[in-house]
PDB file of N, CA and C in Angstrom:
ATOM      1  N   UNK A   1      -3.516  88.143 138.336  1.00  0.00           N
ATOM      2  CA  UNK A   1      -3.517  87.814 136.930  1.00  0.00           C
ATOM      3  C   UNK A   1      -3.873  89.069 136.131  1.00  0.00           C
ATOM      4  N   UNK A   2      -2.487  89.579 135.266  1.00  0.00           N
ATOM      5  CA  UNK A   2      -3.000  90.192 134.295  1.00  0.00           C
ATOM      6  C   UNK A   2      -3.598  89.781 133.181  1.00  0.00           C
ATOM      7  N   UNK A   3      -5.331  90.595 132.411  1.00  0.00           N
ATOM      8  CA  UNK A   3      -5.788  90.309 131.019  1.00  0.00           C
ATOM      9  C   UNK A   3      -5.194  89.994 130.152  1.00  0.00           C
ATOM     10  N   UNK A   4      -4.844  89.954 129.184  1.00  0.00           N
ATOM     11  CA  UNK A   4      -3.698  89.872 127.656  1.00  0.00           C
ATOM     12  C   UNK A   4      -4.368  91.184 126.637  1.00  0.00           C
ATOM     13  N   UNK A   5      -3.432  92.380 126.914  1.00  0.00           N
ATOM     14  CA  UNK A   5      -3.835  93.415 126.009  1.00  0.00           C
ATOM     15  C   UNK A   5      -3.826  93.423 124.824  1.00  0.00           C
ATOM     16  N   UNK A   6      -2.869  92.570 124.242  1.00  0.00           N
ATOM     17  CA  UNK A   6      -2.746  92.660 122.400  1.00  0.00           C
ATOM     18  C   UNK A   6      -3.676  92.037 122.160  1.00  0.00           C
ATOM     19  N   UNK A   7      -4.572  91.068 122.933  1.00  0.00           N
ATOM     20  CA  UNK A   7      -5.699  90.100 122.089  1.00  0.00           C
ATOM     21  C   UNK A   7      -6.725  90.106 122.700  1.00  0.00           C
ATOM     22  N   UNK A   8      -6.956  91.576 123.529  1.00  0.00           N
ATOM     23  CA  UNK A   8      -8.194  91.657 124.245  1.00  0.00           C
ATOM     24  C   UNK A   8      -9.265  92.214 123.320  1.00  0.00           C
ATOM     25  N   UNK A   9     -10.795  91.857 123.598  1.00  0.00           N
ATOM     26  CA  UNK A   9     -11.594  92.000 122.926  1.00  0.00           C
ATOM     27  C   UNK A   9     -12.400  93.218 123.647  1.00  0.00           C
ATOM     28  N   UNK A  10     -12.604  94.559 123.279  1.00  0.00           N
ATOM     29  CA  UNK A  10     -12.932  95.408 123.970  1.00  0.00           C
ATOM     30  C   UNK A  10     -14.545  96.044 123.860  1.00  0.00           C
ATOM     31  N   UNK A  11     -14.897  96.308 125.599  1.00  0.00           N
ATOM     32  CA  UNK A  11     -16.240  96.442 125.513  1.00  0.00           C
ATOM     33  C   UNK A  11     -16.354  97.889 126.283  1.00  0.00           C
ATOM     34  N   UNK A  12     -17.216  98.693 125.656  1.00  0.00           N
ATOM     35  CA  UNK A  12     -17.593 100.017 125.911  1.00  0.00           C
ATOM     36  C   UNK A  12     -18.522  99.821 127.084  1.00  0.00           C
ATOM     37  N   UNK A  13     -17.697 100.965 128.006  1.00  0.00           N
ATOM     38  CA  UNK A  13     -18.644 100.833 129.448  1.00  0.00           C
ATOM     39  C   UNK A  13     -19.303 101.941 129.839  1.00  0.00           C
ATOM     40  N   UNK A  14     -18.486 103.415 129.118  1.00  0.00           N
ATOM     41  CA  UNK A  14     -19.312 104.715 129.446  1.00  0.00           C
ATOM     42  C   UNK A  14     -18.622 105.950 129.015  1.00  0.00           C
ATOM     43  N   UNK A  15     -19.155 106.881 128.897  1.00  0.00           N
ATOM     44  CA  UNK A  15     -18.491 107.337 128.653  1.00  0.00           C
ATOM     45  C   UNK A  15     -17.306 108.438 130.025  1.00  0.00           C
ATOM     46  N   UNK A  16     -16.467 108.926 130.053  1.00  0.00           N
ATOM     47  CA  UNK A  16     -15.437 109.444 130.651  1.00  0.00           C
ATOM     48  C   UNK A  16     -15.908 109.995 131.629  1.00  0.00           C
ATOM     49  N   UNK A  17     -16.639 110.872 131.588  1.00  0.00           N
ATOM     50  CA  UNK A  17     -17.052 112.172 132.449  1.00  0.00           C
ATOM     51  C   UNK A  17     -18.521 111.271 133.396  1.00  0.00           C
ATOM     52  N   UNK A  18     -18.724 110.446 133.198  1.00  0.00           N
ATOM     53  CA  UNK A  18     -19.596 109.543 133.544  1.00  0.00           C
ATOM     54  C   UNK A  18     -19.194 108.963 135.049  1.00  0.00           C
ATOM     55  N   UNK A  19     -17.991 109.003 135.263  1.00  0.00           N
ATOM     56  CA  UNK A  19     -17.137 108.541 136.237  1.00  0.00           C
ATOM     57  C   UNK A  19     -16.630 109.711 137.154  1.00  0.00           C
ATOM     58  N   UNK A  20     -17.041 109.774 138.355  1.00  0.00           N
ATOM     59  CA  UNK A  20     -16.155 111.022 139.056  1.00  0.00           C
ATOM     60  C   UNK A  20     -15.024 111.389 139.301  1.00  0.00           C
ATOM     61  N   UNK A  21     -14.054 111.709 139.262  1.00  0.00           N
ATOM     62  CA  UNK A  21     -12.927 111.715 139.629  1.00  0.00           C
ATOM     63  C   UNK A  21     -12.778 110.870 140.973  1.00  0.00           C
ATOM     64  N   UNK A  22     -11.422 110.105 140.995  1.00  0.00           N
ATOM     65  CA  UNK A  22     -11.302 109.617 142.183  1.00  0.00           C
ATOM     66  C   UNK A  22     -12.011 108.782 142.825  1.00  0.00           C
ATOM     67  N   UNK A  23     -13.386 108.081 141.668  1.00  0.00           N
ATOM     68  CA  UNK A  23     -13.997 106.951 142.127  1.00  0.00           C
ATOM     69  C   UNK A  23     -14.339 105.679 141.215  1.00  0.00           C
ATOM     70  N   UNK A  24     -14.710 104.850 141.726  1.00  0.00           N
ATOM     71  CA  UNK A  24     -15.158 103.660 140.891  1.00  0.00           C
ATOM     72  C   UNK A  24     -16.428 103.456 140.483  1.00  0.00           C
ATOM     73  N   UNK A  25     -16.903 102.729 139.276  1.00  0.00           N
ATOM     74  CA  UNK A  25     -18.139 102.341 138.927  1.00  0.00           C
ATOM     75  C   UNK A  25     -17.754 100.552 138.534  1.00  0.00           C
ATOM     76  N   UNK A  26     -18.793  99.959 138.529  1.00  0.00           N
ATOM     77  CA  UNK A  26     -18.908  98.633 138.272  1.00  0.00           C
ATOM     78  C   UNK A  26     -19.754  98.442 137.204  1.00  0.00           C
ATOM     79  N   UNK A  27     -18.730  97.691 136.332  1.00  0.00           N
ATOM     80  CA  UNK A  27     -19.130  97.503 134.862  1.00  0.00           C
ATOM     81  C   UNK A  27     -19.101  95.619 134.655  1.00  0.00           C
ATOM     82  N   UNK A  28     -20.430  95.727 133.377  1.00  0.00           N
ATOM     83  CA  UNK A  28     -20.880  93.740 133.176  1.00  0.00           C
ATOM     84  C   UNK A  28     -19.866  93.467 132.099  1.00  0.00           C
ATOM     85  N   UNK A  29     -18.501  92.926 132.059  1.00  0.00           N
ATOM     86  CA  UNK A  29     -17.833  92.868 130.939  1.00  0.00           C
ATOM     87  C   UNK A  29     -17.833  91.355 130.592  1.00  0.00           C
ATOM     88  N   UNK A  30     -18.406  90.677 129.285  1.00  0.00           N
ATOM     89  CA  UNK A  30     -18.331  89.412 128.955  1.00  0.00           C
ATOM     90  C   UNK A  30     -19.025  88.748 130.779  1.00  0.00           C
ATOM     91  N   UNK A  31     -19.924  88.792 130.849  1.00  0.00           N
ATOM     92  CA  UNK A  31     -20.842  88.215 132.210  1.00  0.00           C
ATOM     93  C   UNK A  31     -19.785  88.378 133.470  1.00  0.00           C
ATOM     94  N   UNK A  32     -19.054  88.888 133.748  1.00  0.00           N
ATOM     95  CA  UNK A  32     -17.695  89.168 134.567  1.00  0.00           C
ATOM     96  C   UNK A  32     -17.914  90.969 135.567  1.00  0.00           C
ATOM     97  N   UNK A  33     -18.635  90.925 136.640  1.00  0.00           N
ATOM     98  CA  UNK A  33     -18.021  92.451 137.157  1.00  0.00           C
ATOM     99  C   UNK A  33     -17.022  92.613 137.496  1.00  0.00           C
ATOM    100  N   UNK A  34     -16.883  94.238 136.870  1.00  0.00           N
ATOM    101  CA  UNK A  34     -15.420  94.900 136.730  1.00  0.00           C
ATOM    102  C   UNK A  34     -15.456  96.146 137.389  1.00  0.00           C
ATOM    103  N   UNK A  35     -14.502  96.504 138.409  1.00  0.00           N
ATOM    104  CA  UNK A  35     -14.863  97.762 139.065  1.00  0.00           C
ATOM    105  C   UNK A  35     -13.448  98.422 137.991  1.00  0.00           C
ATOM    106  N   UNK A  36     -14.153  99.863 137.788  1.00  0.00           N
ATOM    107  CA  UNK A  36     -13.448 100.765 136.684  1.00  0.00           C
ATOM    108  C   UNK A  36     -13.359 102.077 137.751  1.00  0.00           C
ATOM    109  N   UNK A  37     -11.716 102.025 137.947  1.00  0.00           N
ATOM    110  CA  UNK A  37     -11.375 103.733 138.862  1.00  0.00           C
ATOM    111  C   UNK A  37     -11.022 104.527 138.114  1.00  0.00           C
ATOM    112  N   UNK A  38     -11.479 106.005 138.758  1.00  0.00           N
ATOM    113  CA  UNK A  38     -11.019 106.742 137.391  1.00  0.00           C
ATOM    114  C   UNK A  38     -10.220 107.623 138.455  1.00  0.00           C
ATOM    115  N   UNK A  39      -8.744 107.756 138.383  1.00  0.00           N
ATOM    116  CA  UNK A  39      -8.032 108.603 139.333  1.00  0.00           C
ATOM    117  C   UNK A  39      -7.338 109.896 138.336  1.00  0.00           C
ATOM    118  N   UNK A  40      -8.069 110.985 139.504  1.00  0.00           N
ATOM    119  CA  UNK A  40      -7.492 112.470 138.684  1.00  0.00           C
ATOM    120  C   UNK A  40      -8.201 112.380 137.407  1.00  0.00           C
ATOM    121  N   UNK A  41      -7.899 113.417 136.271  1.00  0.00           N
ATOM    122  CA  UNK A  41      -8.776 113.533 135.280  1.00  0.00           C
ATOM    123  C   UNK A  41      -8.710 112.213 133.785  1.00  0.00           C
ATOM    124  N   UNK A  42      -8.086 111.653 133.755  1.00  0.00           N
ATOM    125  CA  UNK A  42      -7.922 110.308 132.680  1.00  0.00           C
ATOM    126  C   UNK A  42      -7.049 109.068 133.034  1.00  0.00           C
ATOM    127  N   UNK A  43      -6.555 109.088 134.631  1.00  0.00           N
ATOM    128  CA  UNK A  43      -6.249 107.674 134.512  1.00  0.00           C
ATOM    129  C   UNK A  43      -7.232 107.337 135.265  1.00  0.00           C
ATOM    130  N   UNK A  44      -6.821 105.960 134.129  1.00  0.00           N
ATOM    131  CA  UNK A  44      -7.763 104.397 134.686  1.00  0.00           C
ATOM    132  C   UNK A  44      -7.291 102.994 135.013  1.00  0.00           C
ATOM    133  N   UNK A  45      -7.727 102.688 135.582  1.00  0.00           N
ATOM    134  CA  UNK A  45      -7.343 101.318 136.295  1.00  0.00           C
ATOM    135  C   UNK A  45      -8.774 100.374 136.333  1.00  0.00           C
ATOM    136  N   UNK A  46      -8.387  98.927 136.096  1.00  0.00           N
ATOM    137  CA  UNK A  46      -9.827  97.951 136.220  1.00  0.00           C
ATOM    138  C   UNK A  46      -9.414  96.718 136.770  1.00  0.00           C
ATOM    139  N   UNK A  47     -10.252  96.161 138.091  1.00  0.00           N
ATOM    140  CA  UNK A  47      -9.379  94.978 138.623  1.00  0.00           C
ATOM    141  C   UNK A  47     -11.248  93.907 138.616  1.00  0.00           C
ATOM    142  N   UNK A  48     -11.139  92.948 139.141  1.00  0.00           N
ATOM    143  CA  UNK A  48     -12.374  92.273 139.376  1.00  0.00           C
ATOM    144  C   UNK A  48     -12.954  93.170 140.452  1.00  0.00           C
ATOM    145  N   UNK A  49     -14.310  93.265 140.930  1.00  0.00           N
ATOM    146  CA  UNK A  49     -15.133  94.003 141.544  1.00  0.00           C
ATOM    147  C   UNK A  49     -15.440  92.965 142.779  1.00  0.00           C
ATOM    148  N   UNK A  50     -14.907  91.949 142.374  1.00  0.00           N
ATOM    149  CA  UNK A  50     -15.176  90.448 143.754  1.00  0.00           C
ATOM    150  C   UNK A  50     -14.819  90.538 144.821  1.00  0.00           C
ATOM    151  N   UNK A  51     -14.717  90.877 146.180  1.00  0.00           N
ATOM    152  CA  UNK A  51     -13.790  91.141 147.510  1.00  0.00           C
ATOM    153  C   UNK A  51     -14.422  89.629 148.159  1.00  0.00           C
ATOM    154  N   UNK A  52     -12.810  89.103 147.928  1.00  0.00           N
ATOM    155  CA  UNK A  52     -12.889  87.667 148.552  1.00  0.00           C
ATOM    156  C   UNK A  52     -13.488  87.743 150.168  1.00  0.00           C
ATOM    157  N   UNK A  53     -12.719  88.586 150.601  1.00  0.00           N
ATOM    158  CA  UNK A  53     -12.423  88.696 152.220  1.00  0.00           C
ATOM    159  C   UNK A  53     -14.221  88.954 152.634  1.00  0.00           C
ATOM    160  N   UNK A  54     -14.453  89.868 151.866  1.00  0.00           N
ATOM    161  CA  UNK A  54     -16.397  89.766 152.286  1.00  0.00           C
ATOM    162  C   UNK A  54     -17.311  88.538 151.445  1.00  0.00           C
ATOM    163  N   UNK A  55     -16.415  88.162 150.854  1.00  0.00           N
ATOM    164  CA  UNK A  55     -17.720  87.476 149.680  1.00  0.00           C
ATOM    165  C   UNK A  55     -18.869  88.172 148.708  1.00  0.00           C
ATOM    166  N   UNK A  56     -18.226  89.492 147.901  1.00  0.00           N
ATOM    167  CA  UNK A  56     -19.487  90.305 147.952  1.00  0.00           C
ATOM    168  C   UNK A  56     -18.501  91.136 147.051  1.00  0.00           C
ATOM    169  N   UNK A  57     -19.274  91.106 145.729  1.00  0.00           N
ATOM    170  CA  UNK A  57     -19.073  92.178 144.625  1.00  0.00           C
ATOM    171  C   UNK A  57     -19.205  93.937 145.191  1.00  0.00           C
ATOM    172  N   UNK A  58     -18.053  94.509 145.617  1.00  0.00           N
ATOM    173  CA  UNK A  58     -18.364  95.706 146.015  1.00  0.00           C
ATOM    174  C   UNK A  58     -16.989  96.069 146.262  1.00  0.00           C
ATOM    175  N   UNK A  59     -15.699  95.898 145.514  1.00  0.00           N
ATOM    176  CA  UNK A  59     -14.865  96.639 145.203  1.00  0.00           C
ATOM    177  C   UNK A  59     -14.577  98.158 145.003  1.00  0.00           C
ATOM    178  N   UNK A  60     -15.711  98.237 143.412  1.00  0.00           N
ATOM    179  CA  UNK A  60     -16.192  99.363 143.018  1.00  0.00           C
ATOM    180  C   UNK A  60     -16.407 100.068 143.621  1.00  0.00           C
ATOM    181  N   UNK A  61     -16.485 100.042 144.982  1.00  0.00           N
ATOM    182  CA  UNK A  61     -17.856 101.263 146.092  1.00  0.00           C
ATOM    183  C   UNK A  61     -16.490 101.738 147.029  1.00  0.00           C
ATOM    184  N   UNK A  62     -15.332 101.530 146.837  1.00  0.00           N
ATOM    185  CA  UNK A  62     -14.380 101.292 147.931  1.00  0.00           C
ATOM    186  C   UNK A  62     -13.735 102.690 147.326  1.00  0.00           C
ATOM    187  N   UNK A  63     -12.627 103.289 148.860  1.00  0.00           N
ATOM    188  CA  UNK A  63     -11.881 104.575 148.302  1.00  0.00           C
ATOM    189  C   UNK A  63     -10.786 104.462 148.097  1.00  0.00           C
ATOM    190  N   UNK A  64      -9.799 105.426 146.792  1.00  0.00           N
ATOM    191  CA  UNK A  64      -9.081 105.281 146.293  1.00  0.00           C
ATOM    192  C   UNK A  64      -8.210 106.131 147.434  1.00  0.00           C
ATOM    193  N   UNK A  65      -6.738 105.635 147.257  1.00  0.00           N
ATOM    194  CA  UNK A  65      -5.554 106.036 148.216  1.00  0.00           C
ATOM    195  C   UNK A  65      -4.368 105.134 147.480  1.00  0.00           C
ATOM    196  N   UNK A  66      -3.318 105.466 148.640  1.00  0.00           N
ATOM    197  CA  UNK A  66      -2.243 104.980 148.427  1.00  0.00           C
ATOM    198  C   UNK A  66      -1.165 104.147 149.912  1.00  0.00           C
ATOM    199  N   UNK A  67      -0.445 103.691 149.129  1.00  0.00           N
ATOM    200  CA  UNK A  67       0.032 102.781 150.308  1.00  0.00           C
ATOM    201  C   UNK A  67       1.319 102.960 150.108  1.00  0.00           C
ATOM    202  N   UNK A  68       2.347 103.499 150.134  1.00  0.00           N
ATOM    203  CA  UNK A  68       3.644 103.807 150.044  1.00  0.00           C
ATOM    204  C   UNK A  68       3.409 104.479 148.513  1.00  0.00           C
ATOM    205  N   UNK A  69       4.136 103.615 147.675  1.00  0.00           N
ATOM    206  CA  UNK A  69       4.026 103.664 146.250  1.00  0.00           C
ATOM    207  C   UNK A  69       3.099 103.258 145.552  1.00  0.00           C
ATOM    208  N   UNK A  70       1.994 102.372 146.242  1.00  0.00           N
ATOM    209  CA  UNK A  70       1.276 101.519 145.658  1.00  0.00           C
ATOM    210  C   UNK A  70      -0.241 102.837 145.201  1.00  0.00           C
ATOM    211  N   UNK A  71      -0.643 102.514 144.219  1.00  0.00           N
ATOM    212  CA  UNK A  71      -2.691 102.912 144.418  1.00  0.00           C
ATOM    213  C   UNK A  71      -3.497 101.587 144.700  1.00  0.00           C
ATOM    214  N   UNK A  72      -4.021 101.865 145.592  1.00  0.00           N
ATOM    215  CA  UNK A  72      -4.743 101.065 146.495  1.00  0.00           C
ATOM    216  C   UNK A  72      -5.938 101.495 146.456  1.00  0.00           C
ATOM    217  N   UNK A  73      -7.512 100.860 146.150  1.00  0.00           N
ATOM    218  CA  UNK A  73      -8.575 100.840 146.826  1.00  0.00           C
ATOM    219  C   UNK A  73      -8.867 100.107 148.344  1.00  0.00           C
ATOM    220  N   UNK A  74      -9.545 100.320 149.107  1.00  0.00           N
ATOM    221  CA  UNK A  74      -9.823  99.886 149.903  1.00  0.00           C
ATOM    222  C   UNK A  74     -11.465  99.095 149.837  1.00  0.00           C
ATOM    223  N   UNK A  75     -11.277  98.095 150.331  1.00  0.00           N
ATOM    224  CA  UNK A  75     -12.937  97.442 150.782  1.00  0.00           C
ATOM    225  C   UNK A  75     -13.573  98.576 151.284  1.00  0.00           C
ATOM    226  N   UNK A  76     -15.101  97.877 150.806  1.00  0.00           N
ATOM    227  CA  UNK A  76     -15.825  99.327 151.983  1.00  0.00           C
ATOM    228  C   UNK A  76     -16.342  98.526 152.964  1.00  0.00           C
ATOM    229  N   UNK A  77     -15.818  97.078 152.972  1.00  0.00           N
ATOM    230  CA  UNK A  77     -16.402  96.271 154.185  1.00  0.00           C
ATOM    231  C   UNK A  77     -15.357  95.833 155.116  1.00  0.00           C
ATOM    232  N   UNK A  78     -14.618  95.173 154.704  1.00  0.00           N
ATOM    233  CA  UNK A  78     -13.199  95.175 156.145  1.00  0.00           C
ATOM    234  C   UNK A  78     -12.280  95.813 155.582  1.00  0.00           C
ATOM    235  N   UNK A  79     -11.959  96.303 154.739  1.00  0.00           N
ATOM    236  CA  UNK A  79     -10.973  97.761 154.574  1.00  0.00           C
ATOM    237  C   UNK A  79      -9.716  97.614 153.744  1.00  0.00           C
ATOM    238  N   UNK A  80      -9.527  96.047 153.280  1.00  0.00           N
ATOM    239  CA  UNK A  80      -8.214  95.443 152.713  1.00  0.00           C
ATOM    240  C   UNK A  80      -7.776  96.199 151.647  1.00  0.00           C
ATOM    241  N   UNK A  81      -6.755  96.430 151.254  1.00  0.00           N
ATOM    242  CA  UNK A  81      -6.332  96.975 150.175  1.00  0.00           C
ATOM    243  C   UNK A  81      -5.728  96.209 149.041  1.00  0.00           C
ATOM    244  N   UNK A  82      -6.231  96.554 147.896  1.00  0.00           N
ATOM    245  CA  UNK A  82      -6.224  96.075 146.698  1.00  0.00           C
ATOM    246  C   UNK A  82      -5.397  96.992 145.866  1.00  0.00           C
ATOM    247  N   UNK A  83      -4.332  96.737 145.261  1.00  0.00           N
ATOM    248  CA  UNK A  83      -3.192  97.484 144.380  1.00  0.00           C
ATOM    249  C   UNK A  83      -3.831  97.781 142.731  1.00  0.00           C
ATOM    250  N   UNK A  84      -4.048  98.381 142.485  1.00  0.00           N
ATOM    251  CA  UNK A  84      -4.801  99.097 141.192  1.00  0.00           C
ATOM    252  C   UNK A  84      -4.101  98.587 140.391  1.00  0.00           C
ATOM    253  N   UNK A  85      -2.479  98.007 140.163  1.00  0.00           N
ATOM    254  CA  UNK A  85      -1.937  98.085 138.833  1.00  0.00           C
ATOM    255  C   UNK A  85      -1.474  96.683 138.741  1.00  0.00           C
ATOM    256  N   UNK A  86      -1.950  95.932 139.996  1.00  0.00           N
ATOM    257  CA  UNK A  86      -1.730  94.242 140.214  1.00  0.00           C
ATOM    258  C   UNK A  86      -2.599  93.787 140.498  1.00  0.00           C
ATOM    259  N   UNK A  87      -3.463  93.962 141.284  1.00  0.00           N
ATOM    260  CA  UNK A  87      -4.439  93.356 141.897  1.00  0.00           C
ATOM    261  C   UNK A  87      -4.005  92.510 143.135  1.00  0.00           C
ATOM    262  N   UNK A  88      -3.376  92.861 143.790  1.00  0.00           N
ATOM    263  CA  UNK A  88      -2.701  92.476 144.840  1.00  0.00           C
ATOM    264  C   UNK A  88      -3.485  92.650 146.223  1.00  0.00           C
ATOM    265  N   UNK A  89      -4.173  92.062 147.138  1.00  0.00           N
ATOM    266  CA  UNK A  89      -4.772  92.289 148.133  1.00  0.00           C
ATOM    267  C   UNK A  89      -3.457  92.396 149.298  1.00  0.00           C
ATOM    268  N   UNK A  90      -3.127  93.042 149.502  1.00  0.00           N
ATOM    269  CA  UNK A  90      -1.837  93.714 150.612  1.00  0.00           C
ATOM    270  C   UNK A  90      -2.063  92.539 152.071  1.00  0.00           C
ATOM    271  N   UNK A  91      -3.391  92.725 152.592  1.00  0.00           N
ATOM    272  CA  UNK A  91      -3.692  92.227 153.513  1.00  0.00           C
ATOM    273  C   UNK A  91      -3.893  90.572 153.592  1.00  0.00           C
ATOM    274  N   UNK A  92      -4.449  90.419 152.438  1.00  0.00           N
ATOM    275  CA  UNK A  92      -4.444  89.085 151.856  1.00  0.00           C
ATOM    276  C   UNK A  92      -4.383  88.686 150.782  1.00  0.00           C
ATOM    277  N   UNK A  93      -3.081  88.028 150.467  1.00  0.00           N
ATOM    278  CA  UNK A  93      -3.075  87.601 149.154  1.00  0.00           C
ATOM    279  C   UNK A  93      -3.493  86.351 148.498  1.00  0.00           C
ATOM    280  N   UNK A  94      -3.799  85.648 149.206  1.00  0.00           N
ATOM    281  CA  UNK A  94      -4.901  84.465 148.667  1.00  0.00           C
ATOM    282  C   UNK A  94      -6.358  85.599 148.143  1.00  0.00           C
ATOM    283  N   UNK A  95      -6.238  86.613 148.705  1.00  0.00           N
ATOM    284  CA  UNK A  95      -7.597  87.212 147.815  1.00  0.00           C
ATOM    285  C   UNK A  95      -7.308  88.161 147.082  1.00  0.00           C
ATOM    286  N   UNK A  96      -5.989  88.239 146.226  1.00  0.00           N
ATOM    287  CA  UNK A  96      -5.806  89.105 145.052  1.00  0.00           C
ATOM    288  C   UNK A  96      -6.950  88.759 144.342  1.00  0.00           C
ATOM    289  N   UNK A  97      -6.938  89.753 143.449  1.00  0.00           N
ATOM    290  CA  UNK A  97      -8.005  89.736 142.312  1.00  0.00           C
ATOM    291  C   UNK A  97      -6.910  90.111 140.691  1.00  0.00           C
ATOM    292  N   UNK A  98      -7.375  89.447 139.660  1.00  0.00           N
ATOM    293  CA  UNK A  98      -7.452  90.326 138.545  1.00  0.00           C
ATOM    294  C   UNK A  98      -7.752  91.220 137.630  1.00  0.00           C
ATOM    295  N   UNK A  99      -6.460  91.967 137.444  1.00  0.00           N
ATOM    296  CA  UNK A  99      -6.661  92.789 136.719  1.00  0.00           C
ATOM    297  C   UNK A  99      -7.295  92.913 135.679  1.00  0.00           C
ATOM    298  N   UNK A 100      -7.553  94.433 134.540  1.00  0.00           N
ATOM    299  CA  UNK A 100      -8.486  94.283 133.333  1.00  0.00           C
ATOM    300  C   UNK A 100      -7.590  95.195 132.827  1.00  0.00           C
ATOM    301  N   UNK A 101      -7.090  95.238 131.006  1.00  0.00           N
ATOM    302  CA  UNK A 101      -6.761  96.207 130.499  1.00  0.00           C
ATOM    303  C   UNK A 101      -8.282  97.643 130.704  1.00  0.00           C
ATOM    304  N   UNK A 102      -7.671  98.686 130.424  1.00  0.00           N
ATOM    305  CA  UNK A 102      -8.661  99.773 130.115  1.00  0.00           C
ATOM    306  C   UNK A 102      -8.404 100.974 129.187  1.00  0.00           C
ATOM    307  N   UNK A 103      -8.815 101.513 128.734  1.00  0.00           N
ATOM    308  CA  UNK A 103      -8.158 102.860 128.045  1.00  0.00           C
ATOM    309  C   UNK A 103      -9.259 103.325 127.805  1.00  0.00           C
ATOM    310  N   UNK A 104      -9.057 104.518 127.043  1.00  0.00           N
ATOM    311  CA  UNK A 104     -10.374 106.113 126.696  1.00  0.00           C
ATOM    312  C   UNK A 104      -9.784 106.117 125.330  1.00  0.00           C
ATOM    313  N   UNK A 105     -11.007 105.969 124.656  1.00  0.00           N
ATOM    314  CA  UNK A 105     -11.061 106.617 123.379  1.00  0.00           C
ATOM    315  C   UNK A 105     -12.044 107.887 122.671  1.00  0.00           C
ATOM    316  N   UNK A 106     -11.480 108.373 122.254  1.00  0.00           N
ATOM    317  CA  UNK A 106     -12.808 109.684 122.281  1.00  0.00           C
ATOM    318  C   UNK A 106     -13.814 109.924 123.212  1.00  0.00           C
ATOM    319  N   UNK A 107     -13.443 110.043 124.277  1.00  0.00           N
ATOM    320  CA  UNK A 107     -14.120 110.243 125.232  1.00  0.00           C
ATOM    321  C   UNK A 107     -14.968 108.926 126.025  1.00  0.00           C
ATOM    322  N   UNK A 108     -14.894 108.011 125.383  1.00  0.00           N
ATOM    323  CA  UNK A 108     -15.449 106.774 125.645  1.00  0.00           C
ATOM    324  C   UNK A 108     -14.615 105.718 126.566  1.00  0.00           C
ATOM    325  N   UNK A 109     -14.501 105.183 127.417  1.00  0.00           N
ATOM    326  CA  UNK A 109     -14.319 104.056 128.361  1.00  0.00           C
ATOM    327  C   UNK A 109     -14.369 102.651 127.896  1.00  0.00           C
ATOM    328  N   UNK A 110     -13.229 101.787 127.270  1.00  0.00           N
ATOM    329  CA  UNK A 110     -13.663 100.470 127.445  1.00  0.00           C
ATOM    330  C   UNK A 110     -12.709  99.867 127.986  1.00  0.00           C
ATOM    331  N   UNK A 111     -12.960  98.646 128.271  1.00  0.00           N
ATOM    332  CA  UNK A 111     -12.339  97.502 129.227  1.00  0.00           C
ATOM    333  C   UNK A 111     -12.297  96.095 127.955  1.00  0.00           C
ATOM    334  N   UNK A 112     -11.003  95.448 128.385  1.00  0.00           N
ATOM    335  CA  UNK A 112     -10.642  94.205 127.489  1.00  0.00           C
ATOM    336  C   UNK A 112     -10.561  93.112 127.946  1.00  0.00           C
ATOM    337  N   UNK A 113     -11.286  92.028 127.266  1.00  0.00           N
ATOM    338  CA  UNK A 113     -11.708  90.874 127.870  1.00  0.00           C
ATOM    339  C   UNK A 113     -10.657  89.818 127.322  1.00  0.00           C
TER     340      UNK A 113
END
């Protein structure tokens, strides 16, 4: 499930440089965790932070890669891969997750609810 970008209500999570390249942080959006990747120097991607397959908010902590065409995080607990721009769990799709709009504004990070 994608968010709805034209009527998302947007919440500031950090600012840019706050985020390492090439990794995730987990952000409280509207009572909801959101793991926020930041790949290379300004793209971003935001899916739920929930990993069905463990039961256990820890998306966020997982490494960024790729799977043919796809960007993929991986679990950091059984290893499933999750598609950055769907939320697609590759391995299991009864445990896709949804997606979050995201963008940078002046240097700032928010996510849309």
């Amino acid at each position: 499930m994608h968010r709805d970008l034209i009527n998302a209500r947007w919440t500031s999570i950090c600012q840019l440089d706050a985020i390492v390249p090439n990794t995730g942080v987990c952000a409280l959006v509207n009572g909801e965790q959101v793991a926020v990747f930041r790949l290379g120097d300004e793209r971003l991607f935001a899916i739920d932070n929930y990993d069905g397959n463990a039961g256990a908010s820890v998306l966020s902590r997982g490494l960024l890669g790729s799977m043919g065409e796809r960007i993929v995080v991986a679990s950091p607990i059984y290893k499933q891969h999750f598609d950055l721009l769907t939320g697609d769990c590759l391995e299991a799709p009864e445990h896709s997750v949804a997606t979050w709009p995201v963008k940078v504004e002046n240097g700032q990070v928010w996510v849309g609810a």
